[in-house]
PDB file of N, CA and C in Angstrom:
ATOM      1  N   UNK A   1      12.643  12.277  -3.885  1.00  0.00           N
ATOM      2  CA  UNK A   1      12.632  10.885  -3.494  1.00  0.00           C
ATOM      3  C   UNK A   1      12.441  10.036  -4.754  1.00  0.00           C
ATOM      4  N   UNK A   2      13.227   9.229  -5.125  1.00  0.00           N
ATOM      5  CA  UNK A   2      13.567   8.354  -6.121  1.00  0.00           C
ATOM      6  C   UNK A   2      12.444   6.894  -5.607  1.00  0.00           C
ATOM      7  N   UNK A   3      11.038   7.247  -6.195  1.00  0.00           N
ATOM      8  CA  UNK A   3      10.218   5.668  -5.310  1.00  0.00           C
ATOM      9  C   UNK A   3       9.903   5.429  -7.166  1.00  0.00           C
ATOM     10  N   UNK A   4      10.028   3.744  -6.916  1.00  0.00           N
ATOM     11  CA  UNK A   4       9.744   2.731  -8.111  1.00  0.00           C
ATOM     12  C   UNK A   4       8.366   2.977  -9.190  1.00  0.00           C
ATOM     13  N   UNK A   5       8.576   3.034  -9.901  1.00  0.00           N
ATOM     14  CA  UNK A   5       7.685   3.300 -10.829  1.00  0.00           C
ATOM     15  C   UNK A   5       5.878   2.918 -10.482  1.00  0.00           C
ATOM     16  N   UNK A   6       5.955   1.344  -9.716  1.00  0.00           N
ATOM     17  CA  UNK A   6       4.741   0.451  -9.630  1.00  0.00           C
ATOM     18  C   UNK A   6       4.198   1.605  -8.286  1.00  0.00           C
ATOM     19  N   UNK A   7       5.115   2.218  -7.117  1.00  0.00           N
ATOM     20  CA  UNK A   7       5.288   2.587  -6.130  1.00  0.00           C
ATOM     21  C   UNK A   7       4.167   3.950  -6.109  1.00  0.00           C
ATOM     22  N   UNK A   8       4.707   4.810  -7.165  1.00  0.00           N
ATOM     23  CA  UNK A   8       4.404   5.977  -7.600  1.00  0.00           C
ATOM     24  C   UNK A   8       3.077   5.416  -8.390  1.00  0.00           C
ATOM     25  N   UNK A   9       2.685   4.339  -9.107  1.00  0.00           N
ATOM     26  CA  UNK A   9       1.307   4.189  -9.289  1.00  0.00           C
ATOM     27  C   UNK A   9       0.409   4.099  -8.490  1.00  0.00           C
ATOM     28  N   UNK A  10       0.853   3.231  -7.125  1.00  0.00           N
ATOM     29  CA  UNK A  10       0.216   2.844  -6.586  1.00  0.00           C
ATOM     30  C   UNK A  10      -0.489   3.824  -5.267  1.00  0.00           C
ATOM     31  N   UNK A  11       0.976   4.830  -5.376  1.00  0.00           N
ATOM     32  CA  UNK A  11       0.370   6.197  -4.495  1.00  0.00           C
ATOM     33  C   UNK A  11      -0.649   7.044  -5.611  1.00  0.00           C
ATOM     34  N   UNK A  12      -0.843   7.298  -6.486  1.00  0.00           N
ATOM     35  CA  UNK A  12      -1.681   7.738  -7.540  1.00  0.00           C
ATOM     36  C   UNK A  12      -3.044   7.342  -6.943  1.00  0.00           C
ATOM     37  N   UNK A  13      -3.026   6.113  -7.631  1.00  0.00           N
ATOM     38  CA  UNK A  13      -4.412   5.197  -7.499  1.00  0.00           C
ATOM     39  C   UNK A  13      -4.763   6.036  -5.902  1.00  0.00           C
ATOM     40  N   UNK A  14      -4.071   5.358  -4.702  1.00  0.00           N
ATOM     41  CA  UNK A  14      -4.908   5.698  -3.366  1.00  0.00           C
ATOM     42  C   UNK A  14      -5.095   7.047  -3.706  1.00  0.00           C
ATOM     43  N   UNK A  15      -4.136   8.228  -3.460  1.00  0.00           N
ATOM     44  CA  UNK A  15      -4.835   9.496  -3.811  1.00  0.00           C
ATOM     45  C   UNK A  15      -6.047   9.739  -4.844  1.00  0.00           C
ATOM     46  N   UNK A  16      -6.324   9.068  -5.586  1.00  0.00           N
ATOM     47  CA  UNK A  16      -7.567   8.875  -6.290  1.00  0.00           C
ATOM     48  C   UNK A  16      -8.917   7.636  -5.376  1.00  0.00           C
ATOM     49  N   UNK A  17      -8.310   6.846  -4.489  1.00  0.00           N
ATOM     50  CA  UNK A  17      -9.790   6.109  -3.936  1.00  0.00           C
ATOM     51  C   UNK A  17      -9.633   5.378  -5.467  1.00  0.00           C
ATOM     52  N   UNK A  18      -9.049   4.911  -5.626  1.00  0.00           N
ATOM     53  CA  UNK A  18      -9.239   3.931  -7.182  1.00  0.00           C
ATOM     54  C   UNK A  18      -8.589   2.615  -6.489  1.00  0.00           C
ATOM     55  N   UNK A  19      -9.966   1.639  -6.015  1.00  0.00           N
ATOM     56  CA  UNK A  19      -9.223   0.442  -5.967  1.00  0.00           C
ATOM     57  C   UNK A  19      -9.009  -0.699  -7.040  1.00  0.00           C
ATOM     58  N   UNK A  20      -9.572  -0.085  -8.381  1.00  0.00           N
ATOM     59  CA  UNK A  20      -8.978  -0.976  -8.929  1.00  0.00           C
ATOM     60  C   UNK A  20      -7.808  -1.025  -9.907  1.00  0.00           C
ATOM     61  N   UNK A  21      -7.405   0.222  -9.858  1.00  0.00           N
ATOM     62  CA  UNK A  21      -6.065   0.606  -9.966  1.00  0.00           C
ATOM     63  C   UNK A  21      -4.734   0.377  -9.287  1.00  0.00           C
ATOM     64  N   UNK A  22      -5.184   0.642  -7.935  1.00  0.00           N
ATOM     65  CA  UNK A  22      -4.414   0.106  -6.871  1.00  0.00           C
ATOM     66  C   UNK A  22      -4.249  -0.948  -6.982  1.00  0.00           C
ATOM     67  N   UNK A  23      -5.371  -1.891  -7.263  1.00  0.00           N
ATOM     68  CA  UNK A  23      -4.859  -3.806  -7.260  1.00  0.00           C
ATOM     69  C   UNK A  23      -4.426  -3.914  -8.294  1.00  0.00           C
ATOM     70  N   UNK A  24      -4.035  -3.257  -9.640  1.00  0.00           N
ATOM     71  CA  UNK A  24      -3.679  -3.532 -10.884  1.00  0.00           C
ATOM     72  C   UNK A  24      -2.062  -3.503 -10.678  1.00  0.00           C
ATOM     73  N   UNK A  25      -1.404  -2.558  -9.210  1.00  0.00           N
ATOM     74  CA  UNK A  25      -0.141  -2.934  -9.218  1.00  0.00           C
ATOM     75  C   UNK A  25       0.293  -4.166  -8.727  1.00  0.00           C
ATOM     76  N   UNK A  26      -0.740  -5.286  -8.199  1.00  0.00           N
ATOM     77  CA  UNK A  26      -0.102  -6.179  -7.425  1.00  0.00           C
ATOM     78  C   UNK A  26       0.171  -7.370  -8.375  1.00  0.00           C
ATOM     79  N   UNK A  27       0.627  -8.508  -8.260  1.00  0.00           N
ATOM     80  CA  UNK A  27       0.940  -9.930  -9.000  1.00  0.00           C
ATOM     81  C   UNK A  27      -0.469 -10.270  -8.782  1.00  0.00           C
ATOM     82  N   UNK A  28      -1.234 -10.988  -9.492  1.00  0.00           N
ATOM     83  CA  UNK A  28      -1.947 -12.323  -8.899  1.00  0.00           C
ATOM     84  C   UNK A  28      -2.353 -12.916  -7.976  1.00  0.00           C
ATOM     85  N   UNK A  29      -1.331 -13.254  -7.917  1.00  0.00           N
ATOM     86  CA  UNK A  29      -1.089 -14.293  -6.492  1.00  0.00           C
ATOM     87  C   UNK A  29      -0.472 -13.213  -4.997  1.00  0.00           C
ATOM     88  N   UNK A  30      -0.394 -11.900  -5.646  1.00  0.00           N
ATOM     89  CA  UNK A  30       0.041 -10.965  -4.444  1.00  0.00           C
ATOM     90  C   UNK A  30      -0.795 -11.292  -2.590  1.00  0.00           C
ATOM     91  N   UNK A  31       0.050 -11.136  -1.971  1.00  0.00           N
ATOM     92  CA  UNK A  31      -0.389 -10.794  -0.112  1.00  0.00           C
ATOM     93  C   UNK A  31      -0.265  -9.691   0.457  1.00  0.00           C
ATOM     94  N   UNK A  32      -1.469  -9.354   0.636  1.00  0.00           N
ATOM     95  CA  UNK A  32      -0.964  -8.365   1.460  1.00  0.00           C
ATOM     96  C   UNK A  32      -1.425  -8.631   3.327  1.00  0.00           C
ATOM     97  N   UNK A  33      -0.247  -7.976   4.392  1.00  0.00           N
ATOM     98  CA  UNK A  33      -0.731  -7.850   5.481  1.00  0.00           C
ATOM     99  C   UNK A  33      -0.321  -6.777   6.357  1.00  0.00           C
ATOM    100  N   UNK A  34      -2.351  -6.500   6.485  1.00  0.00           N
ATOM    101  CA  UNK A  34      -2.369  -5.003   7.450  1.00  0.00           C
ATOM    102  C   UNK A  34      -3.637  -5.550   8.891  1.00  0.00           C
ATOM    103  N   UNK A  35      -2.973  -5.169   9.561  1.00  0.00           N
ATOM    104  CA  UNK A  35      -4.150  -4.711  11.003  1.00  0.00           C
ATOM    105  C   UNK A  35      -4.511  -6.157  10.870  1.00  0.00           C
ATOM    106  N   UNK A  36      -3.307  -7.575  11.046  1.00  0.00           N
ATOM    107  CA  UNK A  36      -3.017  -8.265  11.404  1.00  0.00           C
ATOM    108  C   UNK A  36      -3.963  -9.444  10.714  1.00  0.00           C
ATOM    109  N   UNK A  37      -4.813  -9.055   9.524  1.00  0.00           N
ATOM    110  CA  UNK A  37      -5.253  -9.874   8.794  1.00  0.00           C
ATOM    111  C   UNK A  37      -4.395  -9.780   7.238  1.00  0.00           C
ATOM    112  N   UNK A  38      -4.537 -11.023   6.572  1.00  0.00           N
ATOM    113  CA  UNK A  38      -4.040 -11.416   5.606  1.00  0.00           C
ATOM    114  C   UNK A  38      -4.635 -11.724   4.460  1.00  0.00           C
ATOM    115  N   UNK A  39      -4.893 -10.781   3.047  1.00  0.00           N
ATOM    116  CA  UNK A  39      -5.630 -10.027   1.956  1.00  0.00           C
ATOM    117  C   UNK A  39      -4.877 -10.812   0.974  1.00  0.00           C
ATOM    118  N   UNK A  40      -5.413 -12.010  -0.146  1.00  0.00           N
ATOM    119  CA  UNK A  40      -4.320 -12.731  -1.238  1.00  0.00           C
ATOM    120  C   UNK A  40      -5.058 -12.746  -2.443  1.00  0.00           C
ATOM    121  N   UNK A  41      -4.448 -12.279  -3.387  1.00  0.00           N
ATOM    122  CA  UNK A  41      -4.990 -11.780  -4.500  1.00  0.00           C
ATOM    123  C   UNK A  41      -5.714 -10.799  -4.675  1.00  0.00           C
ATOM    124  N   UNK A  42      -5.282 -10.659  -6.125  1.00  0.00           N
ATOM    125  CA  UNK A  42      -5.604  -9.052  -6.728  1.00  0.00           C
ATOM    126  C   UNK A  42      -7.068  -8.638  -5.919  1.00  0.00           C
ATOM    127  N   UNK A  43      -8.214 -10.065  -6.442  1.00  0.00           N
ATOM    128  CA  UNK A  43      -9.626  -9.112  -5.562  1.00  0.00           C
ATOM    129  C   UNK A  43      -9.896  -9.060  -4.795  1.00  0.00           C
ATOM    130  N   UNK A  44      -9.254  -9.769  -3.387  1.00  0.00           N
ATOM    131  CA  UNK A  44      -9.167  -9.655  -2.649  1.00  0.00           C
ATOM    132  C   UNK A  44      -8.377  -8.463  -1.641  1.00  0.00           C
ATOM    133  N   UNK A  45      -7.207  -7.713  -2.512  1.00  0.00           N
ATOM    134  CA  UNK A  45      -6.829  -6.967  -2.346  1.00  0.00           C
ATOM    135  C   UNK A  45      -7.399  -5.604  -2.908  1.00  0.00           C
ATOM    136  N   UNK A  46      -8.113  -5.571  -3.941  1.00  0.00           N
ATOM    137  CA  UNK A  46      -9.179  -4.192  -4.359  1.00  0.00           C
ATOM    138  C   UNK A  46     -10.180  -4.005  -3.171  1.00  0.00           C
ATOM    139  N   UNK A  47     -10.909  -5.728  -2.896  1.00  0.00           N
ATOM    140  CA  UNK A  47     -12.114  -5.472  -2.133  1.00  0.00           C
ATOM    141  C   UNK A  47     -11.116  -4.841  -0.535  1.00  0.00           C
ATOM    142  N   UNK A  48     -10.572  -5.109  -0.425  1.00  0.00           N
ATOM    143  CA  UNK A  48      -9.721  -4.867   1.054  1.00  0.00           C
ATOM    144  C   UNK A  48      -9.843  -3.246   1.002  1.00  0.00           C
ATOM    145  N   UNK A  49      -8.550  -2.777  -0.417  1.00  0.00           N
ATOM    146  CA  UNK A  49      -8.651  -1.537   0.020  1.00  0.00           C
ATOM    147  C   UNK A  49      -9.941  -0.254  -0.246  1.00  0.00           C
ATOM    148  N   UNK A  50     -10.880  -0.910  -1.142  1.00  0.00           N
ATOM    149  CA  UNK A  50     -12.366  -0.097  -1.042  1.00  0.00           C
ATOM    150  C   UNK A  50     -13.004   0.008   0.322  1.00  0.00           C
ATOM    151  N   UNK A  51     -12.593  -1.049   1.013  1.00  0.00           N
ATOM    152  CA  UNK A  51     -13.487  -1.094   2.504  1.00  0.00           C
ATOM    153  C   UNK A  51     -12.163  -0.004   3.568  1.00  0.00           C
ATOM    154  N   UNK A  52     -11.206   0.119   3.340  1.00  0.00           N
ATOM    155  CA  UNK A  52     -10.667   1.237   3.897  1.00  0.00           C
ATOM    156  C   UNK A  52     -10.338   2.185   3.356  1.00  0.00           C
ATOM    157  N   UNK A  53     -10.741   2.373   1.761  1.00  0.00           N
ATOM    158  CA  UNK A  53     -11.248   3.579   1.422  1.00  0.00           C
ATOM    159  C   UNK A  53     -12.527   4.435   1.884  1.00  0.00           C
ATOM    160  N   UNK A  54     -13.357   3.188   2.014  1.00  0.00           N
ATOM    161  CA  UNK A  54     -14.788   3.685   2.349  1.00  0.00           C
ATOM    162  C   UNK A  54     -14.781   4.302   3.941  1.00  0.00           C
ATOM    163  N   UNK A  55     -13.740   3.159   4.821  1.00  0.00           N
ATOM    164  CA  UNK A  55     -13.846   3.480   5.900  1.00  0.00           C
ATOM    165  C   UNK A  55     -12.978   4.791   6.702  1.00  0.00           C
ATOM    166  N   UNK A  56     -12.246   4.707   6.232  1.00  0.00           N
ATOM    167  CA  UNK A  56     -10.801   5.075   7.001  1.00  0.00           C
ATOM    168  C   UNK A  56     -10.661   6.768   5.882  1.00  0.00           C
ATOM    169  N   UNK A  57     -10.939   6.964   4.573  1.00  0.00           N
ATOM    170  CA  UNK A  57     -10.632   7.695   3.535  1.00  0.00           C
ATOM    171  C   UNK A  57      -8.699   8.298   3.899  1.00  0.00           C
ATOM    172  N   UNK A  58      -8.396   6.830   4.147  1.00  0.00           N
ATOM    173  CA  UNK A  58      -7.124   7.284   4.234  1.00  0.00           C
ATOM    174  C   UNK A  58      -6.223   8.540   3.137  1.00  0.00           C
ATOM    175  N   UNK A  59      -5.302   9.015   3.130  1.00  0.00           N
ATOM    176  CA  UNK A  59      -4.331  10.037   2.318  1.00  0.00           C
ATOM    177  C   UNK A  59      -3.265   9.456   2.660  1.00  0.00           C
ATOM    178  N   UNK A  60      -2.110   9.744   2.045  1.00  0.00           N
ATOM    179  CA  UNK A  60      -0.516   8.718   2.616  1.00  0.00           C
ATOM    180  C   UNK A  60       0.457   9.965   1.810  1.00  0.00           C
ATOM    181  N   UNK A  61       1.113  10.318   2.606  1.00  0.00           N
ATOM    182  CA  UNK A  61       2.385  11.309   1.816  1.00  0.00           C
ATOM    183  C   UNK A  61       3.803  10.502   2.520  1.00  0.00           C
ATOM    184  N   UNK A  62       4.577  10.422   1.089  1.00  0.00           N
ATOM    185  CA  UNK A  62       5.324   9.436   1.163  1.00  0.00           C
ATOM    186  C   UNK A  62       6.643  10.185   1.862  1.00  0.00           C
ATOM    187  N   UNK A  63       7.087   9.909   2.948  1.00  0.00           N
ATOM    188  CA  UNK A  63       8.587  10.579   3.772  1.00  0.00           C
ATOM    189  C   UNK A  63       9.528  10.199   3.076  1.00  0.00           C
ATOM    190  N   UNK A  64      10.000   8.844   3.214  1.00  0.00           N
ATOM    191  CA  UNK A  64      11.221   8.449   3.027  1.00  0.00           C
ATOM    192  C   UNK A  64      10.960   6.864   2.082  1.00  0.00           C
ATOM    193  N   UNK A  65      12.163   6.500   1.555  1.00  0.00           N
ATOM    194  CA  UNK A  65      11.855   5.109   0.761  1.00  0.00           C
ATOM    195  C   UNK A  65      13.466   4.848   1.302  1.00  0.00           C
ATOM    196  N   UNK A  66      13.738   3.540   1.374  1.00  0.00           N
ATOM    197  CA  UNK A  66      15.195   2.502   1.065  1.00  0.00           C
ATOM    198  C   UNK A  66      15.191   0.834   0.603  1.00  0.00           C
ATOM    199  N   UNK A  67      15.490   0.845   0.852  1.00  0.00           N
ATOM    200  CA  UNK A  67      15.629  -0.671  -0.207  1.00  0.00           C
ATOM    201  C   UNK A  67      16.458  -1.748   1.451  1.00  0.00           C
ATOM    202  N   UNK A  68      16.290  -2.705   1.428  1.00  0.00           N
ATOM    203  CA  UNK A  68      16.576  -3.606   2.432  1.00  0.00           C
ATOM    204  C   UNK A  68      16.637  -5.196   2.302  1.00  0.00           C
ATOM    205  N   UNK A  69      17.778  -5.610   1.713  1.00  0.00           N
ATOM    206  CA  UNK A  69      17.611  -6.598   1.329  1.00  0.00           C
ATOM    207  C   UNK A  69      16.281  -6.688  -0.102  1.00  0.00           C
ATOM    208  N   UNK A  70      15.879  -7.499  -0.340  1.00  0.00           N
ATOM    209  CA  UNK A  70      14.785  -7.379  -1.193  1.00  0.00           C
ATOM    210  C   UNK A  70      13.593  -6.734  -1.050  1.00  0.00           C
ATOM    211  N   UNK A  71      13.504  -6.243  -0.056  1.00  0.00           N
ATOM    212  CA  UNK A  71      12.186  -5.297   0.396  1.00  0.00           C
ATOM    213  C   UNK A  71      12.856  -3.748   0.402  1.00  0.00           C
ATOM    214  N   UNK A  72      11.266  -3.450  -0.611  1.00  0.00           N
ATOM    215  CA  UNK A  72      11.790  -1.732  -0.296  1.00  0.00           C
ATOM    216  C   UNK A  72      10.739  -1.256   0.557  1.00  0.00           C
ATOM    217  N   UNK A  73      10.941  -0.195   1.550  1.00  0.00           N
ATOM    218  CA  UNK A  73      10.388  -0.110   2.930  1.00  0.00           C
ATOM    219  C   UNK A  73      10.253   1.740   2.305  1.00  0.00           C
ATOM    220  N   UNK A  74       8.621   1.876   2.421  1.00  0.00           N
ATOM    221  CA  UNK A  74       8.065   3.290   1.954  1.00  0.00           C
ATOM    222  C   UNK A  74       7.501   3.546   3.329  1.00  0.00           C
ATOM    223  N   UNK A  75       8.317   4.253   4.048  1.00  0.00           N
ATOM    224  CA  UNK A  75       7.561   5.375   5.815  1.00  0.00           C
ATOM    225  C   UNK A  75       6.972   6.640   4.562  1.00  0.00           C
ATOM    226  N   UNK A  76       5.231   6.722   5.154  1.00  0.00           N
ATOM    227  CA  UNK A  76       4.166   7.382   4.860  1.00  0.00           C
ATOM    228  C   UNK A  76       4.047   8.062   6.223  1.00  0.00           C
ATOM    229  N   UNK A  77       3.107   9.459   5.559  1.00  0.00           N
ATOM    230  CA  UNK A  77       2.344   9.764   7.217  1.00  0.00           C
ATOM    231  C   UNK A  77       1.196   9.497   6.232  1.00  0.00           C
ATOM    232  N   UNK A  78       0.161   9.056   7.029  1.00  0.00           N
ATOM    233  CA  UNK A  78      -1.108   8.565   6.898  1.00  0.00           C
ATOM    234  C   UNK A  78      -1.819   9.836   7.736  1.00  0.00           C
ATOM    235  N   UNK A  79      -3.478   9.958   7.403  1.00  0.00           N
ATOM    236  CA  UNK A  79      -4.340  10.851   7.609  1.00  0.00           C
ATOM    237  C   UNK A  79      -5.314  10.447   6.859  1.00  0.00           C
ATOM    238  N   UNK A  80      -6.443  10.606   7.990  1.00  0.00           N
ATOM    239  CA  UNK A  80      -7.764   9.862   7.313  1.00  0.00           C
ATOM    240  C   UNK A  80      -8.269   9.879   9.068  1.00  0.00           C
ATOM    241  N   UNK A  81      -9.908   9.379   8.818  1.00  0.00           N
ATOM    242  CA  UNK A  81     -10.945   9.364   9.347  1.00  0.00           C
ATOM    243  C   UNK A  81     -10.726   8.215  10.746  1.00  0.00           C
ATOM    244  N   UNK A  82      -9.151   8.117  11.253  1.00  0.00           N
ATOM    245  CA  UNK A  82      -9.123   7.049  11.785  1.00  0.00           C
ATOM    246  C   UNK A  82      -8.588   7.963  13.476  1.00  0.00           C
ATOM    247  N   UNK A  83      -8.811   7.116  14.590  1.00  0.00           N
ATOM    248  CA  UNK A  83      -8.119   7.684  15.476  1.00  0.00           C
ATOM    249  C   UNK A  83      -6.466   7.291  15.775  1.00  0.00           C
ATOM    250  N   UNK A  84      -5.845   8.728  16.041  1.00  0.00           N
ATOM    251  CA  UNK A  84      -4.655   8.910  16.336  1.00  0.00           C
ATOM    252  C   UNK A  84      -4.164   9.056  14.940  1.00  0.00           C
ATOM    253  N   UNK A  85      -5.009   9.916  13.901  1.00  0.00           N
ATOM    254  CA  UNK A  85      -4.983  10.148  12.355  1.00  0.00           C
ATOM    255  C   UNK A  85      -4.006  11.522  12.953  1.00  0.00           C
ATOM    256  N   UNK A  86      -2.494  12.323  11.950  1.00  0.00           N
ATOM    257  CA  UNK A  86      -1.869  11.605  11.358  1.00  0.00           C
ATOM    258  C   UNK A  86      -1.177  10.672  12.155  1.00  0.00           C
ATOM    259  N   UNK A  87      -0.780   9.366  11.404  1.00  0.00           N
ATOM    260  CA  UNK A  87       0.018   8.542  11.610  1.00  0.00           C
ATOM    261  C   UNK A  87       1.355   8.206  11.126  1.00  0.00           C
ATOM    262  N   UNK A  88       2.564   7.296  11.530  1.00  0.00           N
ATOM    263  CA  UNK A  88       3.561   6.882  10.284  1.00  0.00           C
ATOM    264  C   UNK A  88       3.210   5.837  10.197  1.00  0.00           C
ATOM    265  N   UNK A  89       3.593   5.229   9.034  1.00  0.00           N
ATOM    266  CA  UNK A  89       3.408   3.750   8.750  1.00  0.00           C
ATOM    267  C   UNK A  89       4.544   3.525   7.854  1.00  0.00           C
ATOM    268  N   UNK A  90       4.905   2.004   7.657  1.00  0.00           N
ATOM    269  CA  UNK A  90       5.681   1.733   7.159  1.00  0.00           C
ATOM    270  C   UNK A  90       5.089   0.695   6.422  1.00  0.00           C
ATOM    271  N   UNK A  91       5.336   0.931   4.918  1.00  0.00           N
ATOM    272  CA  UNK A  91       4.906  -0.006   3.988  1.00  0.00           C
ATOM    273  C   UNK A  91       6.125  -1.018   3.140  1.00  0.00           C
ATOM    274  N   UNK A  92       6.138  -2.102   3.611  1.00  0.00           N
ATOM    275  CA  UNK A  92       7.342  -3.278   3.501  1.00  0.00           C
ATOM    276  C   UNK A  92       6.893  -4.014   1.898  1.00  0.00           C
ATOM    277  N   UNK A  93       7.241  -3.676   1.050  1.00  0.00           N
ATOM    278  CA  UNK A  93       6.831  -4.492  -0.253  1.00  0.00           C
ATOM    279  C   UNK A  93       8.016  -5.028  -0.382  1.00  0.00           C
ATOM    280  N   UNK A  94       7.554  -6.177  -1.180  1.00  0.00           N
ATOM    281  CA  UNK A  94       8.640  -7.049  -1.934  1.00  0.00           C
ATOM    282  C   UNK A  94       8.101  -6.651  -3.965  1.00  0.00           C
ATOM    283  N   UNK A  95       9.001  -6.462  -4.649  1.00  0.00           N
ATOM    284  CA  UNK A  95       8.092  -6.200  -6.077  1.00  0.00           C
ATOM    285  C   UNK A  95       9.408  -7.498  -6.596  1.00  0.00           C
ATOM    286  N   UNK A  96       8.478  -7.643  -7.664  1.00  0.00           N
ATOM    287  CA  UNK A  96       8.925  -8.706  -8.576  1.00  0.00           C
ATOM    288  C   UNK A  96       8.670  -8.296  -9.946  1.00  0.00           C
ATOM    289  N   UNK A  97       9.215  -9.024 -11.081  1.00  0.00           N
ATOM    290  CA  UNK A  97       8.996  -8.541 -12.352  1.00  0.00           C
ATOM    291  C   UNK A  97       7.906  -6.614 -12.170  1.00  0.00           C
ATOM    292  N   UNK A  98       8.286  -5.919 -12.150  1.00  0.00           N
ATOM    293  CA  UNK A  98       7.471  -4.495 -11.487  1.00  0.00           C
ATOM    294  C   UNK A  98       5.679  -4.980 -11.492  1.00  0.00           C
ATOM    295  N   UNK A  99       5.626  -5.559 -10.131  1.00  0.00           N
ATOM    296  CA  UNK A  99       4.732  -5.590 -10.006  1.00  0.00           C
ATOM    297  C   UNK A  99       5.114  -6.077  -8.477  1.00  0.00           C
ATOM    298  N   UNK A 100       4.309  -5.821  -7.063  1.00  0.00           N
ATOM    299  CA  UNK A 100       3.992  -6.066  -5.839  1.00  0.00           C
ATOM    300  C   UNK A 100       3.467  -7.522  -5.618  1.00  0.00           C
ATOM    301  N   UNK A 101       4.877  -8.142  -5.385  1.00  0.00           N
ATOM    302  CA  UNK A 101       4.283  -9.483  -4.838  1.00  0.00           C
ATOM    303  C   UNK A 101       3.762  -9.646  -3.458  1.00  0.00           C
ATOM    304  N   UNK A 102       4.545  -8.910  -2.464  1.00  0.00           N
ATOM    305  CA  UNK A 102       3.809  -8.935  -0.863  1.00  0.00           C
ATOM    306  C   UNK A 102       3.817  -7.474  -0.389  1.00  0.00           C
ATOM    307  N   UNK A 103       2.977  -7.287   0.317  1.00  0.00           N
ATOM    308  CA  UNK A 103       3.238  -5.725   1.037  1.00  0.00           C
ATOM    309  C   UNK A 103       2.682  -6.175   2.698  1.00  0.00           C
ATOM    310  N   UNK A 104       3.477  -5.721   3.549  1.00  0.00           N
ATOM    311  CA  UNK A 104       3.232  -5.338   4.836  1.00  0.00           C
ATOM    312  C   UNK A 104       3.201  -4.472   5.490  1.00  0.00           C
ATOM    313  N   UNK A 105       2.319  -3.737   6.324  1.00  0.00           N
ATOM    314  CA  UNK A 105       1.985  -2.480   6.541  1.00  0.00           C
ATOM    315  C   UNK A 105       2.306  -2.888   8.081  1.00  0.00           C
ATOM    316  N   UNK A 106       3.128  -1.904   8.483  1.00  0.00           N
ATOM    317  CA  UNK A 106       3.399  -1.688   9.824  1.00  0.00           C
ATOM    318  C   UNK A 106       3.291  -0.435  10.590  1.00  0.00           C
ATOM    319  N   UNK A 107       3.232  -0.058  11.892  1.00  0.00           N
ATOM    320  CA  UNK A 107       3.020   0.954  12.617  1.00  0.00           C
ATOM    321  C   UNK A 107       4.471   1.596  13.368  1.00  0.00           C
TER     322      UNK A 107
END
């Protein structure tokens, strides 16, 4: 599977529980939206994913990637401490200059 450079960091970082690695792939001004709340900026997006690191100790193995219009769309199975753990999810980023300007996490 051919996934984007920022993509493949950013699966790194979570397999490590490194949120501040993980927020080091996003823009600035990055959004993210999961479980119908809305996370904007980098520390806001570290503090986000430490609290579902802490909570959830999610894992994500990446299935499939495509590209869609300007969004590239990464289907994960997810596994972690959550019910109805494994899961698929679909992770909707938009990247800009290689870096994650929005990501949306869907079910």
């Amino acid at each position: 599977m051919d996934l984007p450079i920022i993509l493949k960091n950013l699966l790194k970082a979570q397999e490590n529980f490194d949120s501040i690695s993980y927020s080091e792939c996003f823009s600035d001004d990055a959004i993210v939206f999961d479980e119908g709340k809305t996370h904007n900026g980098k520390e806001e997006i570290k503090r986000w994913n430490e609290k579902t690191n802490e909570e959830y100790k999610p894992k994500l193995e990446a299935i499939d990637v495509f590209n869609e219009d300007q969004i590239t769309v990464l289907t994960t199975k997810a596994s972690g401490t959550f019910d109805g753990s494994p899961i698929v999810l679909k992770y909707n980023f938009e990247i800009v200059n290689d870096k994650i300007s929005s990501l949306k996490i869907t079910g």
